[in-house]
Every structure is written in C-alpha cells, then in structure tokens.
Protein backbone atom coordinates (compact mmCIF):
# COMPACT_ATOMS: atom_id res chain seq x y z
CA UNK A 1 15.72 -24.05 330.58
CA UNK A 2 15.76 -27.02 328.24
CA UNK A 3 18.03 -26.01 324.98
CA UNK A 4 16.49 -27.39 321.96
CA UNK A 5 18.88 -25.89 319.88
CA UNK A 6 22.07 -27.97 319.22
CA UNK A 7 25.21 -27.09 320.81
CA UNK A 8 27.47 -28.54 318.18
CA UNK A 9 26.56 -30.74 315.03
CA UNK A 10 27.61 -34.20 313.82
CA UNK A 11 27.98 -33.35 310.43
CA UNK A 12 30.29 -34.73 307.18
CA UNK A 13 31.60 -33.00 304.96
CA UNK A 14 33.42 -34.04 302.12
CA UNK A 15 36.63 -34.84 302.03
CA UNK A 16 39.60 -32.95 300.72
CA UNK A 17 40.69 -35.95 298.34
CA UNK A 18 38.89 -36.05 295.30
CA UNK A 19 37.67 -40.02 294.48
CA UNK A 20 40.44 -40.53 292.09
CA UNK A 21 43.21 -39.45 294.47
CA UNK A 22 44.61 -35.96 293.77
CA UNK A 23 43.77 -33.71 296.63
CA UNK A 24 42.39 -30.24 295.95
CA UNK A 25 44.91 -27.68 296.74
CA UNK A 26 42.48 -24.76 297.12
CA UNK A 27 41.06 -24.61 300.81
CA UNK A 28 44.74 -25.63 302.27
CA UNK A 29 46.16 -23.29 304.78
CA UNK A 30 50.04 -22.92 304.68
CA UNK A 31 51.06 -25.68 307.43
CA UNK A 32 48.54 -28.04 305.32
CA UNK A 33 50.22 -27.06 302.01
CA UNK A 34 53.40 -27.51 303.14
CA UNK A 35 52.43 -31.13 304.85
CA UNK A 36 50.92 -31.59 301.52
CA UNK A 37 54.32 -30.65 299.20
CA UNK A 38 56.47 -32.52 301.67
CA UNK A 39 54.29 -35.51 301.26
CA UNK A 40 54.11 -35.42 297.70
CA UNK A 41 58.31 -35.11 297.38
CA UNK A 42 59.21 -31.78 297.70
CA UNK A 43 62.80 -31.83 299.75
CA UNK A 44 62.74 -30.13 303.32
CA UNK A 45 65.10 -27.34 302.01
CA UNK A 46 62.75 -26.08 299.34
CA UNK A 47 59.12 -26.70 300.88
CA UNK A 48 59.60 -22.90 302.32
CA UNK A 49 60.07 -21.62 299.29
CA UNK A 50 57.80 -23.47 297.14
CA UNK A 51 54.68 -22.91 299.63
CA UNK A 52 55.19 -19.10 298.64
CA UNK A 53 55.03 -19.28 295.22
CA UNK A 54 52.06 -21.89 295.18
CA UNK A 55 50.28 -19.47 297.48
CA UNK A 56 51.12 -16.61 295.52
CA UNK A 57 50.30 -18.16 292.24
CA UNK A 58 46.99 -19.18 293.67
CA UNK A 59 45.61 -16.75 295.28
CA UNK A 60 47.44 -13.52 294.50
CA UNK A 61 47.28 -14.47 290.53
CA UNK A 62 44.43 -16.41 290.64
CA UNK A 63 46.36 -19.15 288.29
CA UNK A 64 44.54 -22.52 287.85
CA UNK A 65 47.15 -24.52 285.82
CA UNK A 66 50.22 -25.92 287.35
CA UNK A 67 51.56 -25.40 283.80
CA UNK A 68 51.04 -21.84 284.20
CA UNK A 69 53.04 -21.72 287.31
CA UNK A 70 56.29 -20.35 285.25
CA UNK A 71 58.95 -20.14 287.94
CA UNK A 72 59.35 -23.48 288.82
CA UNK A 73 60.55 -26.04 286.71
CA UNK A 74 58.89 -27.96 284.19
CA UNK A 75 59.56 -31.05 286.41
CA UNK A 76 57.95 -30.00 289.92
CA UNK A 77 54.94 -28.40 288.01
CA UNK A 78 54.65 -31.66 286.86
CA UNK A 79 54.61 -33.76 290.41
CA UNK A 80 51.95 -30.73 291.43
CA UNK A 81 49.76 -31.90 288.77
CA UNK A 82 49.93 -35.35 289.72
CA UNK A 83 49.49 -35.05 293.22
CA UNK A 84 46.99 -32.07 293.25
CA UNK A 85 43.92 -30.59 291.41
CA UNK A 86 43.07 -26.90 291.86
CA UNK A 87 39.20 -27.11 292.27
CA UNK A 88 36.63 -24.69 292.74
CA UNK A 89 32.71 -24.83 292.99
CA UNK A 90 31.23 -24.63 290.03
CA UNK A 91 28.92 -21.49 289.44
CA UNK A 92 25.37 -22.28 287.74
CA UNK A 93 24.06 -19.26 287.61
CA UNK A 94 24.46 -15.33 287.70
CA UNK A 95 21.51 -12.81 288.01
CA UNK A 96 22.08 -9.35 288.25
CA UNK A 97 20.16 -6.79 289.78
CA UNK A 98 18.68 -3.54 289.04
CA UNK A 99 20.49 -1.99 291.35
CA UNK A 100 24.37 -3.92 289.88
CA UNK A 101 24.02 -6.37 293.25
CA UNK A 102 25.20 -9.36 291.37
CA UNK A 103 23.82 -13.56 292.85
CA UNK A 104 25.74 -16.49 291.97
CA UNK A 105 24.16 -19.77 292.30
CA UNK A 106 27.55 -22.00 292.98
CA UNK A 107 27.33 -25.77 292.83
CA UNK A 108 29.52 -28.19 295.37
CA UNK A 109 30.86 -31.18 295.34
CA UNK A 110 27.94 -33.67 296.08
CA UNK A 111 25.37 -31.43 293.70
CA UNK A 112 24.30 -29.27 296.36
CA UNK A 113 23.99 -25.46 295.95
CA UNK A 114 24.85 -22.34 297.77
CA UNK A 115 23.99 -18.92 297.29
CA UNK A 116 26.67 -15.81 296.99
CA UNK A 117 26.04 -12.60 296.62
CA UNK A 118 28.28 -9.84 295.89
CA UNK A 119 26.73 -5.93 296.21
CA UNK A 120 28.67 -2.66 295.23
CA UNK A 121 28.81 0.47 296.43
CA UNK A 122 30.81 3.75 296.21
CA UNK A 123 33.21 3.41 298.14
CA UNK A 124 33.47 -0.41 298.25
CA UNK A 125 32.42 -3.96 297.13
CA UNK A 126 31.09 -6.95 299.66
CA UNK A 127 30.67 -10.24 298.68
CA UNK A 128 28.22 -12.27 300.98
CA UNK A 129 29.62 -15.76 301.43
CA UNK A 130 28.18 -18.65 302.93
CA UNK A 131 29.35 -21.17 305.05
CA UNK A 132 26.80 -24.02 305.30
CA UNK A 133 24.30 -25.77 302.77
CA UNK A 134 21.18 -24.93 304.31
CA UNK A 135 20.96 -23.76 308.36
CA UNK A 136 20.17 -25.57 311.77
CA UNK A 137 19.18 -22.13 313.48
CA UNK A 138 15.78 -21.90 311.81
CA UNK A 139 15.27 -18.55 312.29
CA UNK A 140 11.71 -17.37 310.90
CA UNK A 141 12.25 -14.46 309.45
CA UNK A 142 15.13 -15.72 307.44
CA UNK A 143 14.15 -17.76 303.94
CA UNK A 144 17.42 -19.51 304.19
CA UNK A 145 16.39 -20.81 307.91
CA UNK A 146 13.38 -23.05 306.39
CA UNK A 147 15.65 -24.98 304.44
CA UNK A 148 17.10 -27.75 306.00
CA UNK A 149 21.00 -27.90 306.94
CA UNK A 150 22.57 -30.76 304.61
CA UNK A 151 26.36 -29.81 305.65
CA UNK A 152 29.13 -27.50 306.38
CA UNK A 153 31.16 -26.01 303.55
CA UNK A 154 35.26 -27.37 303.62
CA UNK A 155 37.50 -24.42 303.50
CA UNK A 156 38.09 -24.97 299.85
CA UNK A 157 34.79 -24.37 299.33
CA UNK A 158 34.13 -21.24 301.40
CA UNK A 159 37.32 -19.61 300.04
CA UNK A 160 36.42 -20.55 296.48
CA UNK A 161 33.46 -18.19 296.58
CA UNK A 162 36.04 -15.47 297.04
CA UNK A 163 37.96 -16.87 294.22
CA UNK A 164 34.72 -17.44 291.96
CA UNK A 165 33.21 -13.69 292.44
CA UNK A 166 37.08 -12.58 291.27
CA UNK A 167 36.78 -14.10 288.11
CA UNK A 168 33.23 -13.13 287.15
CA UNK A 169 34.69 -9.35 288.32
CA UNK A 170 37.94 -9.71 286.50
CA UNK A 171 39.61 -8.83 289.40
CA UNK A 172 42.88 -10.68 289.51
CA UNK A 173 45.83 -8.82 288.80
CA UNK A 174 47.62 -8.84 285.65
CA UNK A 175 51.63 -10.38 285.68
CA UNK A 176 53.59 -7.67 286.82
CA UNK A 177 51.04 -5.45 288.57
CA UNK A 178 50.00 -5.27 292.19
CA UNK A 179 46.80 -5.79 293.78
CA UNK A 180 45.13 -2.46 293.87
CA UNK A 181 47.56 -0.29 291.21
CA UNK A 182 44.54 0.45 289.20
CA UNK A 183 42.49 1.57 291.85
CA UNK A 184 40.27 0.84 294.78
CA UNK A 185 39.57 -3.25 295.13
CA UNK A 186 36.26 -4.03 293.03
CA UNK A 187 35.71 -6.62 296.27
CA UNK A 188 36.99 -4.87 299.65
CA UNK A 189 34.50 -6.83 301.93
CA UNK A 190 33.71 -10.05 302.52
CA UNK A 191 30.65 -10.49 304.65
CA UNK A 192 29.49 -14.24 306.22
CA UNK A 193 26.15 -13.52 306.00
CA UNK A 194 25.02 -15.99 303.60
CA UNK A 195 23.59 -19.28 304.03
CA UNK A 196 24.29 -20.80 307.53
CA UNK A 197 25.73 -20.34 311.11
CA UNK A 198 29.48 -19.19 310.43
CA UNK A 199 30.25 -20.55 314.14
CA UNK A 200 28.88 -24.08 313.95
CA UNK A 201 31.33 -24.13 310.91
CA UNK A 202 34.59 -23.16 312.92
CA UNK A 203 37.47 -24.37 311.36
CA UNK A 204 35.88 -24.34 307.74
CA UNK A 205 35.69 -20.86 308.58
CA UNK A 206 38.58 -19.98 310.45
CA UNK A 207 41.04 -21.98 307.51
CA UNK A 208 39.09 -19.64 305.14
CA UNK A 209 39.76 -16.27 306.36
CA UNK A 210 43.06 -17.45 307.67
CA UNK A 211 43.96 -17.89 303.48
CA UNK A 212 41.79 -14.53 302.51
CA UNK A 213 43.84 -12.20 305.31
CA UNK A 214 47.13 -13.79 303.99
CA UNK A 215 49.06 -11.19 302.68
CA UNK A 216 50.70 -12.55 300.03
CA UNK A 217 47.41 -13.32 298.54
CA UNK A 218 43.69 -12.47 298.32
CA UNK A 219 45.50 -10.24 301.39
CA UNK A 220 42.10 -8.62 302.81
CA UNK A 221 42.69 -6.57 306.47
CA UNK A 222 40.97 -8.50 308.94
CA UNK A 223 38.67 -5.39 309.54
CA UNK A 224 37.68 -5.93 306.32
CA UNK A 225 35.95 -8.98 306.77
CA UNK A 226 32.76 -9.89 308.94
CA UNK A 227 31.87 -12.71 310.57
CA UNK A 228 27.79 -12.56 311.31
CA UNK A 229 26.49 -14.84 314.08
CA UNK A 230 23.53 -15.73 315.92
CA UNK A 231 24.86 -16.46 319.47
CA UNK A 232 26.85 -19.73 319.25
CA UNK A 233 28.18 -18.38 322.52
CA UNK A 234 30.82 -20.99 323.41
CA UNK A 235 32.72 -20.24 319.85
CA UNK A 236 32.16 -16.04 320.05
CA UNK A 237 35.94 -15.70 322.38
CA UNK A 238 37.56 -18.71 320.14
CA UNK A 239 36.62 -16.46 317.12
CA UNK A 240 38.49 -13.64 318.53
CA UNK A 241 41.66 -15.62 319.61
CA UNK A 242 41.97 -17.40 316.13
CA UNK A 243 39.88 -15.13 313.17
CA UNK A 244 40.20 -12.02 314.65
CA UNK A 245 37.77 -10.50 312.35
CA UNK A 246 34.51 -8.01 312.90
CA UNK A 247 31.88 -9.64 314.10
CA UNK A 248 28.34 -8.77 313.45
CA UNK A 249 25.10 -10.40 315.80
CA UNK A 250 22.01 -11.03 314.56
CA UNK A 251 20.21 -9.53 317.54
CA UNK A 252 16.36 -8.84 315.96
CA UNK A 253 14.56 -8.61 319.72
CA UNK A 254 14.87 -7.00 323.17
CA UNK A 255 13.22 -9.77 324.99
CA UNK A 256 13.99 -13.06 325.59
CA UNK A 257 10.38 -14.22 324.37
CA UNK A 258 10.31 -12.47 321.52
CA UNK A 259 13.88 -13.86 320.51
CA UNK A 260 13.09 -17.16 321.40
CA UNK A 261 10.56 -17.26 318.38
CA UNK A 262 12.68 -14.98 315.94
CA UNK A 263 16.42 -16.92 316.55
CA UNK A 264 15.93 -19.92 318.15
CA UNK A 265 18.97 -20.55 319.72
CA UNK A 266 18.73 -17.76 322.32
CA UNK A 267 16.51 -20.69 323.98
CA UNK A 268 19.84 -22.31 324.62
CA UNK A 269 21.82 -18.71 325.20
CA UNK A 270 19.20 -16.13 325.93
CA UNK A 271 20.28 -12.32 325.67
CA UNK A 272 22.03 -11.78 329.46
CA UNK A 273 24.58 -14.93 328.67
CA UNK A 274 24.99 -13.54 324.70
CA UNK A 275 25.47 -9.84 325.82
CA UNK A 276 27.70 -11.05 328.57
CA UNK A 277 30.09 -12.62 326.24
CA UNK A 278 30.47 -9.70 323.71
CA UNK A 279 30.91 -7.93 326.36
CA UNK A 280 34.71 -9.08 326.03
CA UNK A 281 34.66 -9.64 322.63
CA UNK A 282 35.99 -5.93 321.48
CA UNK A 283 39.22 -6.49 323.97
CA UNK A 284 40.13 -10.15 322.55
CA UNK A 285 40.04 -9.07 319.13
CA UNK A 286 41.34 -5.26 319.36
CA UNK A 287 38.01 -4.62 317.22
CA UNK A 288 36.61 -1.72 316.80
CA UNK A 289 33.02 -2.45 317.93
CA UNK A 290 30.18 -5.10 317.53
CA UNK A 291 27.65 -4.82 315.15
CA UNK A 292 23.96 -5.60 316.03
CA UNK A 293 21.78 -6.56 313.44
CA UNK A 294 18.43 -6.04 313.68
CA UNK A 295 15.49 -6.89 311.07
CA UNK A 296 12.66 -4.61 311.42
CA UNK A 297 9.54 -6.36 311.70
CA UNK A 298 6.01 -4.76 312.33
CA UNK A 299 4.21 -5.02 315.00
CA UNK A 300 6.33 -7.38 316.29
CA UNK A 301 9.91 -5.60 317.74
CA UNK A 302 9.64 -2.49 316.24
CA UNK A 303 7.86 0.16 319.27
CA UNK A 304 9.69 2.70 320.91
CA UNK A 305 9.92 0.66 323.67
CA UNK A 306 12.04 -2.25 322.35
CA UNK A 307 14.29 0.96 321.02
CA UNK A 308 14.85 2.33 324.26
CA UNK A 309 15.41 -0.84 325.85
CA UNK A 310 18.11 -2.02 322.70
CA UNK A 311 19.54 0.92 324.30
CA UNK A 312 19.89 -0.02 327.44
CA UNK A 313 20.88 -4.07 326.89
CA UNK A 314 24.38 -2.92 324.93
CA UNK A 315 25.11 -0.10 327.43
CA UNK A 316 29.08 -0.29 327.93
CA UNK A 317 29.83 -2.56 324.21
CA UNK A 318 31.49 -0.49 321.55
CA UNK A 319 28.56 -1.13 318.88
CA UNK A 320 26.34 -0.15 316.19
CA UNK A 321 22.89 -0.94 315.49
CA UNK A 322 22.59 -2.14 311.65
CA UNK A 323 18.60 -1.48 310.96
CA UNK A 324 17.12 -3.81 308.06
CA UNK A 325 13.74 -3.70 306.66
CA UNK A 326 12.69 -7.02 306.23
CA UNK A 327 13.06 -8.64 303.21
CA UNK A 328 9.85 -10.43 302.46
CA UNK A 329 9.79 -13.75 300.84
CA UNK A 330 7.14 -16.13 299.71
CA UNK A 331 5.27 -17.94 302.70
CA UNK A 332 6.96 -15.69 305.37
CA UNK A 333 4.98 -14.76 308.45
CA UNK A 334 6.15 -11.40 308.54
CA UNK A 335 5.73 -7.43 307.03
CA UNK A 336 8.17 -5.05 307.38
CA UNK A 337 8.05 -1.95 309.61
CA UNK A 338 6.73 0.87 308.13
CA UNK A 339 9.45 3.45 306.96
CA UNK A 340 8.26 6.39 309.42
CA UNK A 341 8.68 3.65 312.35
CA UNK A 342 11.65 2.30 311.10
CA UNK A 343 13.34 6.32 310.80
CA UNK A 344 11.85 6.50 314.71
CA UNK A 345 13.19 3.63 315.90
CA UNK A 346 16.64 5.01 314.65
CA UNK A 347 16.47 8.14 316.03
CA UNK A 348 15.57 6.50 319.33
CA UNK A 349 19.13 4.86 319.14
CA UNK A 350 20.93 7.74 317.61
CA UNK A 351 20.35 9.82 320.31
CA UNK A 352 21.15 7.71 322.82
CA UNK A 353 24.84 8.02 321.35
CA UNK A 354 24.87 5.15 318.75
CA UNK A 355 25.12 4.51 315.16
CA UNK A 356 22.10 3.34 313.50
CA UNK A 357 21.96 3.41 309.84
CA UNK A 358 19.01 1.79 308.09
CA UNK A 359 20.32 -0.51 305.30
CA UNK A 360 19.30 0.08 301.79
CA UNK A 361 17.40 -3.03 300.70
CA UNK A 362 19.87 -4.55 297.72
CA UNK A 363 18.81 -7.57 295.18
CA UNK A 364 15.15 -7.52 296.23
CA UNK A 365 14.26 -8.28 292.45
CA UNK A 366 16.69 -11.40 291.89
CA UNK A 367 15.55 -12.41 296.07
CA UNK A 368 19.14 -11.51 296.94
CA UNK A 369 18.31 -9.28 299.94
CA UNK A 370 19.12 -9.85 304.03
CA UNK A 371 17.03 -13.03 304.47
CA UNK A 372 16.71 -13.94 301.43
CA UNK A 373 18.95 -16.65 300.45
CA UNK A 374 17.87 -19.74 299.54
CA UNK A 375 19.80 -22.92 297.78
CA UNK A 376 17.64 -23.06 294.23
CA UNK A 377 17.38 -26.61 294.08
CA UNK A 378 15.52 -26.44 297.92
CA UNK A 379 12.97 -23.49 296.95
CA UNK A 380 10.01 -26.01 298.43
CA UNK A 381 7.49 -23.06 300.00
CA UNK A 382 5.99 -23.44 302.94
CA UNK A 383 2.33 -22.01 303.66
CA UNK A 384 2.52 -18.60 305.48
CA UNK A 385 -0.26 -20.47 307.84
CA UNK A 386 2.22 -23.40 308.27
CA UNK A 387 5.46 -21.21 309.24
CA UNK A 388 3.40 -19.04 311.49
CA UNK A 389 2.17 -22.23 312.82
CA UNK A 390 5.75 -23.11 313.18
CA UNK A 391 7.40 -20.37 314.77
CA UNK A 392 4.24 -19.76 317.32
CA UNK A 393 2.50 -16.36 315.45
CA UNK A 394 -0.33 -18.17 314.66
C-alpha cells in the first residue's frame, strides 16, 4: 500500500528564547530548568533547591512575577527576571455555553490561534487542550481537519492552556492552602482532544504532561489525563514508556475502506497493524483500558453490522467504546445517526460485555463540540460539494 499520510513532519516551531533574549520559563521541564538556573548563575549547591521553589511558585501558585516569589532573596529574584520571562498565550476570547462548557480562543506567539475548551460536569471538570495549530490528518468529519497544519505547539504553550483555563476558573490556591482543601478540583481532567495529532507532537507533548503530573505542582494523576490519537502507530508504545497516560483512539469505522476516507492515516496503518499495537498498550502503561472513539455517522458506519464487528476487532483489549453523535459543522459532508440507531448500536456493544456510553453533545451553540474546533482566524468554509468531493462521498 502506498502511505500518503506522513510518517513524521518537518515542522518549526518557535523557539524558547524570546527575540530580545530572556527565555520563557513556562514550558521547561525540571532537568531544563535546572540547565537553565545553572546557566544563568545559580551555584551547583543551591540549583536543587531553587528548581523546587520556582516549580512550586509556578505551577502550584500560579505566580507570574519573580517579585512575587517571596522566599528567595531580593537579589536572585532579580537575576530570574533578567534571565527569564514567565509567558503564556494570550487568550482573545471566551464564549460560554448554555450548557456552562466554557471556549477560549488563545493566541501564540507568531499570531496564530488555538482553540481550548474546558466542559464541567458533576463529578469533574476537563479541559480539552490542543497540541498543534491546525492538523495534517485531515480527517473529514472533523472541522479542525480542513484547516491546514501551520505548526506544533512548544511545551510552554501546551501547558499554558492548563495554566490559562486556571485563571479564568480562579483555581489556584490561595498562600497557605493546599490544592484541593476547598473541595473537589474545578479542572480534574485534561483531555488532548483539541486541535491536532497529540503524537506527531511528541516531546511538546510528553514535556507538557511531564510538568502537569508533577506533584509539586499542577500535580494531576496520570489517569487523569488523556492522550487522544488517530493511529500514529510507531509513537503509541513510546507514549506508554515516557507519558504514561490514558490513551483514547479515534477509531470511527470497522473497515479498512471506510476508515481510509474517515481518518486518513489508517492508509499508512490500517486497523490489523493499529489494533495490533494497542494490543500491548494496556501492559506498558499499567492502564486501565483503551478508549475507542467512535463518531456516529448515518448511513455511513452506523448498522448493526459494523457494531457487531467493533465487537469482534477489540476482542482481548481492555476497552470502552466512547459513542459521539456527530457534531455538524458548516460545509461538512456528514448527518448524524439517528438517536434510536445510535441507542442500538450501543446496546449491540453493551451486551457483548463492553462499556458504551453515548456522549452528551457539549458547546454545540458556541461550535465547541467533538469535531468542532476550529482556529477563528482560519474559519475559510469549504462547499459541502467540495469536501465530499474531497474525501470521496461524492
């Protein structure tokens, strides 16, 4: 089979120095930071220490003023400041939803925009993150797949969403509290489901999670945070050996032609070689299970048949089968299922000894549902005759 999809991506992103010279401190893991602090004078004996209270400062308190920073001296506060800047996106816009889902529009360095959307619930808050401007995967149900990928996101950046939807929640702890005292975290989750392919964005990603699972920080549990891919197969054991998180697969087909048109890249890893390697996944983490995503699309892999053989593909992986009605957007090719089919199709599954909850379309009236996401500066619409065209349905 000739892959069409790329493997991995030549791609710049920006660098960690700002033009004028200080470097952003936000995005650094704790061997970078403390490469960073030794470079900028700290002494050996005391980079230990000082990389702890940095951290904690950051990302536990959520300070953004060296000055603030009130248990080290007056002097090192002041070689932080004039080595270091602590930078993060700048947020544009905020739109909330009828139903409290809340969509940031967040600006990056270079002017271009990514999408972030944080959605709450009873017993818990996710935040949707994104990890690319734009996607290479062009998958055609998805709105953010017909916008074109302009680069990956630098740790910084990915982590500062986190930090951004904590302010607009007014989330960070006051001095002398801990995370939590008050009650349950207003953001539990972190999802990265947003715009882009989490996997062709490795290290970006893994530096990211690496600083949101640090304990003496943001500190989320590593089951607490899911990575969503759609079959970068190479990366899937790598992102068990160094994340460690849940991982979720956009799955949305039981046959390799029907995938082929719906996620692209299963031209270059069809279903056997994907299922083959998530086969292991479960073990190399110590997660739980797998989650399969799968949009619900009529009339296209939505029949009893495609339910019973879903059934049959993940036979032996701990999983779950996430159902989502699609989220229409303007120019898609695409309706979704109709609720008695969709409630069908789930039963089909549960049966068969799975869980298969049908997720409650969120943000629908600010287009921050599944799919949806779409950099506002890059909201160019495409015929529906001209996708179709595209992705082979017409």
């Amino acid at each position: 089979m000739t892959a069409t999809t790329p493997i991995t991506q030549d791609l710049l992103t920006v660098p960690r120095k700002l033009p004028e010279g200080p470097m952003n401190i936000i995005g650094l893991t704790r061997p970078q930071l403390r490469e960073a602090l030794l470079a900028a004078g700290t002494p050996e004996k005391q980079v230990k220490m000082r990389v702890n209270q940095v951290w904690q400062w950051l990302y536990h308190w959520g300070v953004r003023d060296f000055d603030a920073m009130t248990n080290l001296a007056k002097p090192y506060r002041a070689l932080l400041a004039e080595n270091f800047v602590i930078s993060l996106p700048e947020m544009v816009s905020r739109q909330v939803s009828a139903d409290g889902t809340r969509k940031y529009l967040v600006r990056i360095a270079g002017g271009h925009e990514v999408e972030v959307v944080y959605i709450p619930e009873e017993d818990r808050g996710t935040l949707c993150i994104s990890s690319q401007v734009g996607c290479t995967l062009t998958c055609s149900f998805c709105h953010t797949g017909t916008q074109k990928l302009v680069r990956n996101l630098t740790a910084g950046e990915i982590v500062g969403q986190i930090m951004l939807a904590r302010d607009d929640l007014d989330e960070w702890p006051e001095p002398g509290t801990g995370t939590g005292v008050d009650g349950p975290r207003l953001l539990s989750n972190i999802v990265l489901m947003g715009m882009g392919e989490p996997l062709y964005n490795f290290e970006g990603v893994r530096d990211a999670m690496k600083i949101a699972m640090d304990g003496e920080g943001i500190a989320l549990s590593r089951r607490r945070i899911t990575l969503s891919t759609s079959g970068v197969v190479p990366e899937i054991a790598r992102a068990a050996e160094e994340i460690g998180c849940q991982l979720a697969v956009s799955f949305h087909a039981t046959t390799d032609e029907v995938r082929d048109k719906l996620v692209p890249i299963n031209k270059r890893w069809n279903i056997e070689t994907l299922l083959n390697t998530l086969r292991e996944y479960p073990r190399l983490s110590n997660s739980e299970r797998i989650t399969f995503e799968y949009v619900m699309l009529k009339d296209v892999n939505d029949t009893d048949e495609d339910a019973r053989r879903l059934v049959k593909l993940i036979k032996g992986i701990p999983a779950k089968i996430n159902l989502i009605p699609f989220n229409e957007w303007p120019g898609s090719p695409y309706q979704r299922s109709d609720w008695s089919r969709i409630e069908k199709f789930a039963d089909i599954i549960y049966k068969a000894g799975y869980a298969s909850p049908i997720r409650t379309p969120r943000g629908e009236d600010i287009m921050a549902a599944c799919g949806q996401l779409k950099s506002a500066t890059e909201r160019a619409r495409k015929s529906r005759a001209q996708i179709a065209q595209e992705t082979g349905l017409g």
